[in-house]
N, C-alpha and C. Protein backbone atom coordinates (compact mmCIF):
# COMPACT_ATOMS: atom_id res chain seq x y z
N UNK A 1 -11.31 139.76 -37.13
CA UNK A 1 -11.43 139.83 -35.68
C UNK A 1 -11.03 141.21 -35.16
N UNK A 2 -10.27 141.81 -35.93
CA UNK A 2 -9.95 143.59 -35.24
C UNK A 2 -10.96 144.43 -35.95
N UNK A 3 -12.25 143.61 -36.08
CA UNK A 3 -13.16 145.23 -36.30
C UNK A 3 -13.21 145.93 -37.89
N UNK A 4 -12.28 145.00 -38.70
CA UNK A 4 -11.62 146.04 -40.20
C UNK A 4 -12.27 145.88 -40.91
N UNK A 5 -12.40 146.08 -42.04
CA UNK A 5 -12.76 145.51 -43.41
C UNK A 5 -12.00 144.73 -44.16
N UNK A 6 -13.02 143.05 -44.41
CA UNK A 6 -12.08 142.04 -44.95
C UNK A 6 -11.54 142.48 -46.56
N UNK A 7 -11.98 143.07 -47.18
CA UNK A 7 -11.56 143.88 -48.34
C UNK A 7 -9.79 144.21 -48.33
N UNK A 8 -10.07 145.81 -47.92
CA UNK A 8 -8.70 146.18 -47.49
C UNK A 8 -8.15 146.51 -46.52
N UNK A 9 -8.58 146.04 -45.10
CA UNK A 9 -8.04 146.30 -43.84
C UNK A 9 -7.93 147.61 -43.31
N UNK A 10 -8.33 148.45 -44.22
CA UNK A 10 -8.34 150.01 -43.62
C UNK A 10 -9.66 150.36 -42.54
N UNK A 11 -10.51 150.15 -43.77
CA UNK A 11 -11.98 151.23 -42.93
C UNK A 11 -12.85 150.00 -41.79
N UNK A 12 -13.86 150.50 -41.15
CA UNK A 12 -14.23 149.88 -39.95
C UNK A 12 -15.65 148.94 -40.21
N UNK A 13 -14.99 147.73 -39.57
CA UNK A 13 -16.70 146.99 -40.13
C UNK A 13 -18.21 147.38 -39.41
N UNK A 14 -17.38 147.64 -38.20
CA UNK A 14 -18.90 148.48 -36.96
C UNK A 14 -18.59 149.79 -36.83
N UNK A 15 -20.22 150.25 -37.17
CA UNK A 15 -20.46 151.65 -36.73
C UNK A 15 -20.80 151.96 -34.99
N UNK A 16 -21.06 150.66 -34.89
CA UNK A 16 -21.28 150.53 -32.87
C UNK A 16 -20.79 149.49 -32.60
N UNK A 17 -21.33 148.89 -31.56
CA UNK A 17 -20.68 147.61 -30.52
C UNK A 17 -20.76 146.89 -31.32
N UNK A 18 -21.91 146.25 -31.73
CA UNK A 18 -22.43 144.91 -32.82
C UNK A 18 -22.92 145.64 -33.84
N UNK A 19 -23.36 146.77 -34.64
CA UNK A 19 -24.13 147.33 -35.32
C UNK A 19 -23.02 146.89 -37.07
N UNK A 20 -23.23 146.47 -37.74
CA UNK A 20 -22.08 146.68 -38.93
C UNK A 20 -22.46 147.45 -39.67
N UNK A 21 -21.35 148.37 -40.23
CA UNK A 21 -21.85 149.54 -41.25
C UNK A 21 -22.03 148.82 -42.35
N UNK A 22 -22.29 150.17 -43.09
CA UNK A 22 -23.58 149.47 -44.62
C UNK A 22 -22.47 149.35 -45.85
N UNK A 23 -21.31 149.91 -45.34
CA UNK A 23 -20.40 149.88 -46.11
C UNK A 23 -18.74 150.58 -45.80
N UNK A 24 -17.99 149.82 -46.61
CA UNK A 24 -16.36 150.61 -45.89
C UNK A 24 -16.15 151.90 -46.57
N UNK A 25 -15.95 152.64 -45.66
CA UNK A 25 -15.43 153.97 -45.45
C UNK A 25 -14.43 154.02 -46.91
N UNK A 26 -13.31 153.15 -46.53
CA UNK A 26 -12.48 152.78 -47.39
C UNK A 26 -12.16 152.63 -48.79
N UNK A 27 -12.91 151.67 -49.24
CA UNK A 27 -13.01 150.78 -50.65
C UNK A 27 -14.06 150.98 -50.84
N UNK A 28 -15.50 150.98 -49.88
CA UNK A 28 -16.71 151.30 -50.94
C UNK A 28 -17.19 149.53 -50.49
N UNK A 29 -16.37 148.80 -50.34
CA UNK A 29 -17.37 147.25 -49.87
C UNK A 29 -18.42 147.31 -49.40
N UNK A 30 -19.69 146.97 -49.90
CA UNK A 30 -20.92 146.06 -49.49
C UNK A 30 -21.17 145.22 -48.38
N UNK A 31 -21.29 145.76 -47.11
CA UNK A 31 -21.31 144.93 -46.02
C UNK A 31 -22.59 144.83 -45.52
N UNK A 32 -24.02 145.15 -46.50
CA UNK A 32 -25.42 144.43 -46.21
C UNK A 32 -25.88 143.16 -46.33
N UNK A 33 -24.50 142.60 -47.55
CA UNK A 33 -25.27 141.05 -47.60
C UNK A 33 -25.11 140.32 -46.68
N UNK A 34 -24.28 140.80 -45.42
CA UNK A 34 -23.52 139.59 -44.64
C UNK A 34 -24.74 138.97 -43.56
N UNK A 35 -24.72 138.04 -43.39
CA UNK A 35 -25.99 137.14 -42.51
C UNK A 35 -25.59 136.09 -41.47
N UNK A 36 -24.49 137.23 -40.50
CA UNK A 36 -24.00 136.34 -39.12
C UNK A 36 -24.98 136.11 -37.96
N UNK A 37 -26.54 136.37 -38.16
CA UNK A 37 -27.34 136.24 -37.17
C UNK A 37 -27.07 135.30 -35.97
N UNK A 38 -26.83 134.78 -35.32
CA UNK A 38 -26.57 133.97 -33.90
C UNK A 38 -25.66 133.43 -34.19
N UNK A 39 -24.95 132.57 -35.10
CA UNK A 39 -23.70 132.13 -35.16
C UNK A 39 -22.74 132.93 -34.06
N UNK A 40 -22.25 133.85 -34.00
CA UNK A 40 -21.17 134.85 -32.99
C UNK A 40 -21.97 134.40 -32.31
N UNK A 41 -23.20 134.58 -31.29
CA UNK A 41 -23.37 134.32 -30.14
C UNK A 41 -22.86 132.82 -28.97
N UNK A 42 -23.69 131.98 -30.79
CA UNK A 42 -23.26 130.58 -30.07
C UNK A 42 -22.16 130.50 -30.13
N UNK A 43 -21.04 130.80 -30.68
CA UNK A 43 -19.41 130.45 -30.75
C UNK A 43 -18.84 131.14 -29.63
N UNK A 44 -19.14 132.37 -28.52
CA UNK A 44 -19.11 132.94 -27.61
C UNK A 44 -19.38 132.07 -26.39
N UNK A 45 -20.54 131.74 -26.36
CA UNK A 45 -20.99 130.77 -25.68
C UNK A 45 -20.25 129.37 -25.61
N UNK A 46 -19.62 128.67 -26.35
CA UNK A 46 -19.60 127.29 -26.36
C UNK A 46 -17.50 127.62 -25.85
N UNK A 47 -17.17 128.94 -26.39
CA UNK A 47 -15.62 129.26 -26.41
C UNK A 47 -15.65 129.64 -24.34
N UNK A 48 -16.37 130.36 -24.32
CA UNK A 48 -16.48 131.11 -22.87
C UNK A 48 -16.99 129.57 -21.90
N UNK A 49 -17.94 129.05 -22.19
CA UNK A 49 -18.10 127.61 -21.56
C UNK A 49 -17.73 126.80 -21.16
N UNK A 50 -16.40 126.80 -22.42
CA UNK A 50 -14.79 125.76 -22.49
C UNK A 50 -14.19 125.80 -21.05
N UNK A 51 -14.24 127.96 -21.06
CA UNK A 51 -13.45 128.33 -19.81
C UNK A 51 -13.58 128.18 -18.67
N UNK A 52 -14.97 128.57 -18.40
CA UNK A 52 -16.04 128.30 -17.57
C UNK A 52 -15.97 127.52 -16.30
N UNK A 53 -17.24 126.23 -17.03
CA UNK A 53 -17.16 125.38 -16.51
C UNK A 53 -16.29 123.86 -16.32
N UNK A 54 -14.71 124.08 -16.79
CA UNK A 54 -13.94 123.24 -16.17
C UNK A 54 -13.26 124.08 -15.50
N UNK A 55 -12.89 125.01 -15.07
CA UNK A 55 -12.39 126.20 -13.49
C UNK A 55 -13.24 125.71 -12.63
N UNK A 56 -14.93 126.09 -13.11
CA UNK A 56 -15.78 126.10 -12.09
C UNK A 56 -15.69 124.51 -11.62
N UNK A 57 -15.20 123.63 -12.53
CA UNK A 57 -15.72 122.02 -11.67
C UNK A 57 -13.91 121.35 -11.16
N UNK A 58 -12.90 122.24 -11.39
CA UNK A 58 -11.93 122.07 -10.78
C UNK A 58 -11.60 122.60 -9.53
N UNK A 59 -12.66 124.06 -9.81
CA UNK A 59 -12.23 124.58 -8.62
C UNK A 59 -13.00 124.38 -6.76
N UNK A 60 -14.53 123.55 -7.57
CA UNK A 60 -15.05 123.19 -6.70
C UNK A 60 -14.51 121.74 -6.23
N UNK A 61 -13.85 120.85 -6.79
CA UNK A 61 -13.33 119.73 -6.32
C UNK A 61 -12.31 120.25 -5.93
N UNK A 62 -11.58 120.53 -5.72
CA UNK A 62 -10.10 120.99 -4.91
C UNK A 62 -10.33 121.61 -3.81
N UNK A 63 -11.29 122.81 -4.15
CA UNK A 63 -10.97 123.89 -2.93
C UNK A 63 -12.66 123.92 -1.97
N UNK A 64 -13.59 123.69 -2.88
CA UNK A 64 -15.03 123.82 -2.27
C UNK A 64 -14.99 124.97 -1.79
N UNK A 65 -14.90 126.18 -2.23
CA UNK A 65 -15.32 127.58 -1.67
C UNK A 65 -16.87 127.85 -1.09
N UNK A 66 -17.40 129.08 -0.93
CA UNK A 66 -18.74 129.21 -0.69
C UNK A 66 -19.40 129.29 -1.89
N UNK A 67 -20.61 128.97 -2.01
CA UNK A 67 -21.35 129.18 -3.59
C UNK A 67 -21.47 130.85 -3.54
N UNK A 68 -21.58 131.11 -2.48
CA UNK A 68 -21.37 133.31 -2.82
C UNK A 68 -20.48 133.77 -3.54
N UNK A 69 -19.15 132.80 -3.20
CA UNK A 69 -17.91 133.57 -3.57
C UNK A 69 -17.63 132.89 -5.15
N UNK A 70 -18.23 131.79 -5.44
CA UNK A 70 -18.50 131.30 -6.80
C UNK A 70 -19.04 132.01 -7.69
N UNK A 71 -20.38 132.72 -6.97
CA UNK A 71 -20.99 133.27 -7.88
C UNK A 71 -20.45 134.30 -8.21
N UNK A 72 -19.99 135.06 -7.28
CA UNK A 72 -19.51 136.58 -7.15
C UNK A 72 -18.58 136.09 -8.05
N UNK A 73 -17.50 135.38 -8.26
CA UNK A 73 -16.06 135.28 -9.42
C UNK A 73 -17.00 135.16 -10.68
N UNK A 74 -17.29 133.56 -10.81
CA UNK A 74 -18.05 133.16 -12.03
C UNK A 74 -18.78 134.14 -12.94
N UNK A 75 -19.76 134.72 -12.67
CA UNK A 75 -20.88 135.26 -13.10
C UNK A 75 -20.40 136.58 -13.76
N UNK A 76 -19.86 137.45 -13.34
CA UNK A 76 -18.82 138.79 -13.78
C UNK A 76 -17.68 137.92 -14.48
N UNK A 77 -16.85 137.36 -14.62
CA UNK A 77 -16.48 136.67 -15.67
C UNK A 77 -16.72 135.95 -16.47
N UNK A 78 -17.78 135.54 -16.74
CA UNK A 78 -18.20 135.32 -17.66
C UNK A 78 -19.23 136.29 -18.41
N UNK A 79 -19.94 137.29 -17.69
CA UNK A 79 -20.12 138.55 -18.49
C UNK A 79 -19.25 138.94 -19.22
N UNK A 80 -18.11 139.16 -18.60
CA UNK A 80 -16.78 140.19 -19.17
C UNK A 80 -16.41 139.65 -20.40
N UNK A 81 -16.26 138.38 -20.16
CA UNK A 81 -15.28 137.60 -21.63
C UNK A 81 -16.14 136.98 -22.59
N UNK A 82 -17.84 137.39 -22.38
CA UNK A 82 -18.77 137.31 -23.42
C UNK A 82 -18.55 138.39 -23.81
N UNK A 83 -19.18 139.59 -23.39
CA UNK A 83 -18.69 141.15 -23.63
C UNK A 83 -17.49 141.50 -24.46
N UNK A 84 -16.30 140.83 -24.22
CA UNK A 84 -15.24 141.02 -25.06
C UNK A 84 -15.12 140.15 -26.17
N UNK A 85 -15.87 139.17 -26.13
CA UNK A 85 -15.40 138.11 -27.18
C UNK A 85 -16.51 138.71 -28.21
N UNK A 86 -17.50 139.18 -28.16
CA UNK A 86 -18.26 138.88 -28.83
C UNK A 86 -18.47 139.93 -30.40
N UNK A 87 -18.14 141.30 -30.37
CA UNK A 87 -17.28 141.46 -31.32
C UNK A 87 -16.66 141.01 -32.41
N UNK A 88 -15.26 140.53 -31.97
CA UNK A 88 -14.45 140.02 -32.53
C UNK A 88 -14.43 138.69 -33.13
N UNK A 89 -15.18 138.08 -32.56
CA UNK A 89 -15.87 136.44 -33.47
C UNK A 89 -17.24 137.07 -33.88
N UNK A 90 -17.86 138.10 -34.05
CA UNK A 90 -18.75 138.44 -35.13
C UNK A 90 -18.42 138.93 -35.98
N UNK A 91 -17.29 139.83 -36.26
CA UNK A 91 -16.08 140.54 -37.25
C UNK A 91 -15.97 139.23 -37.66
N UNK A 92 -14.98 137.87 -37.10
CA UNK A 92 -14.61 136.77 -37.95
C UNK A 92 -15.48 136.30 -38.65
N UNK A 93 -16.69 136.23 -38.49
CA UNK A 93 -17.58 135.15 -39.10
C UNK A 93 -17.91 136.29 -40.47
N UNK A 94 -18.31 137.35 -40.42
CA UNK A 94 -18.31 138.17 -41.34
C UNK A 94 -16.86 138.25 -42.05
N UNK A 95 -15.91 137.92 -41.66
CA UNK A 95 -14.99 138.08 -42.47
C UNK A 95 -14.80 136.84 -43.46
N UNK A 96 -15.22 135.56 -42.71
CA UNK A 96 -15.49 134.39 -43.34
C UNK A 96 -16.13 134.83 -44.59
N UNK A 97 -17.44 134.95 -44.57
CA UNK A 97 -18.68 135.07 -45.29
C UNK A 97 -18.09 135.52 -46.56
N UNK A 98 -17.23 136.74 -45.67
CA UNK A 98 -16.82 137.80 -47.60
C UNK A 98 -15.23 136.93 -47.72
N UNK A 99 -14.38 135.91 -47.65
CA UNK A 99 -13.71 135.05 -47.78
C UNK A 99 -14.13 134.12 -48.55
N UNK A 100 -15.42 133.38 -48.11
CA UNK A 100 -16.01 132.66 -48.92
C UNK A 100 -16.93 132.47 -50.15
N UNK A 101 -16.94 134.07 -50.07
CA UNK A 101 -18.16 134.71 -51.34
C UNK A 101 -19.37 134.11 -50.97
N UNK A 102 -19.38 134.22 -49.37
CA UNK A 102 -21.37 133.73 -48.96
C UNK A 102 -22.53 134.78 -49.13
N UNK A 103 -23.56 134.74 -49.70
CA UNK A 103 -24.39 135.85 -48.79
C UNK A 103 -24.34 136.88 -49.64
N UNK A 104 -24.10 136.76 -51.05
CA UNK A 104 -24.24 137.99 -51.66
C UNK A 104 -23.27 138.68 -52.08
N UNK A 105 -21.73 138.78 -51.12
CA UNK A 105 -20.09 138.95 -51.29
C UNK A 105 -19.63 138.69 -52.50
N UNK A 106 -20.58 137.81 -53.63
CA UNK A 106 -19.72 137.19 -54.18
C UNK A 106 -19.37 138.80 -55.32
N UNK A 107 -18.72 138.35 -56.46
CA UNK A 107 -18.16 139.52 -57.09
C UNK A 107 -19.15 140.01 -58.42
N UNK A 108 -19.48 138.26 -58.93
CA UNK A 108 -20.46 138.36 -59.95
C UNK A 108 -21.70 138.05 -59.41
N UNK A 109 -23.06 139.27 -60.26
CA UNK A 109 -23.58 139.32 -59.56
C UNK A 109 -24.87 137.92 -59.76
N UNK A 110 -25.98 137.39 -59.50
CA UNK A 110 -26.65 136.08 -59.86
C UNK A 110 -27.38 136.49 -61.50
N UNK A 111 -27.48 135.36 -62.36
CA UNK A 111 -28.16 135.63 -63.58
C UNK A 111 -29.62 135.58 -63.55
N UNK A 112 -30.18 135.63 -64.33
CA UNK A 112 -31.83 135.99 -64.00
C UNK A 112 -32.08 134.75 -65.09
């Protein structure tokens, strides 16, 4: 979740926002086999959702604000804490992968 290499925690798993490098700086690890395609998104989604929409359905039974001022809070927060989350539960799931020897991680390589 901090971005590292599950290897040895030194070198960096992204070369950009979401982009993962091809390999650690570090140790030399193999970080092409990894295959987190949408997984991080949906776990962003369903974590940020949690937050979401029970504020949004507490806060409309209690207080009933304007739907402007709903949107205006809601909508920018939940950008923001997709934006931030999303990263860091794509680092995890990749860190899973090479945890679990998924995807190619493993050490030995397949027999023919």
């Amino acid at each position: 979740m901090r971005g590292r290499c599950p290897r040895c925690g030194d070198g960096k798993l992204f070369r950009a926002f979401l982009k993962v490098d091809d390999h650690c700086a570090s140790c030399g690890q193999d970080f092409t086999p990894h295959r987190a395609d949408d997984l991080p998104a949906y776990l962003v989604i369903v974590m940020v959702g949690h937050i979401v929409v029970p504020s949004a359905l507490w806060i409309e039974t209690n207080y009933s604000p304007p739907v402007a001022l709903q949107l205006a809070i809601y909508l920018p927060f939940t950008l923001i804490a997709s934006l931030l989350l999303l990263q860091p539960v794509k680092g995890a799931v990749i860190g899973l992968q090479w945890a679990l020897r998924m995807h190619g991680f493993d050490d030995q390589p397949p027999e023919d």
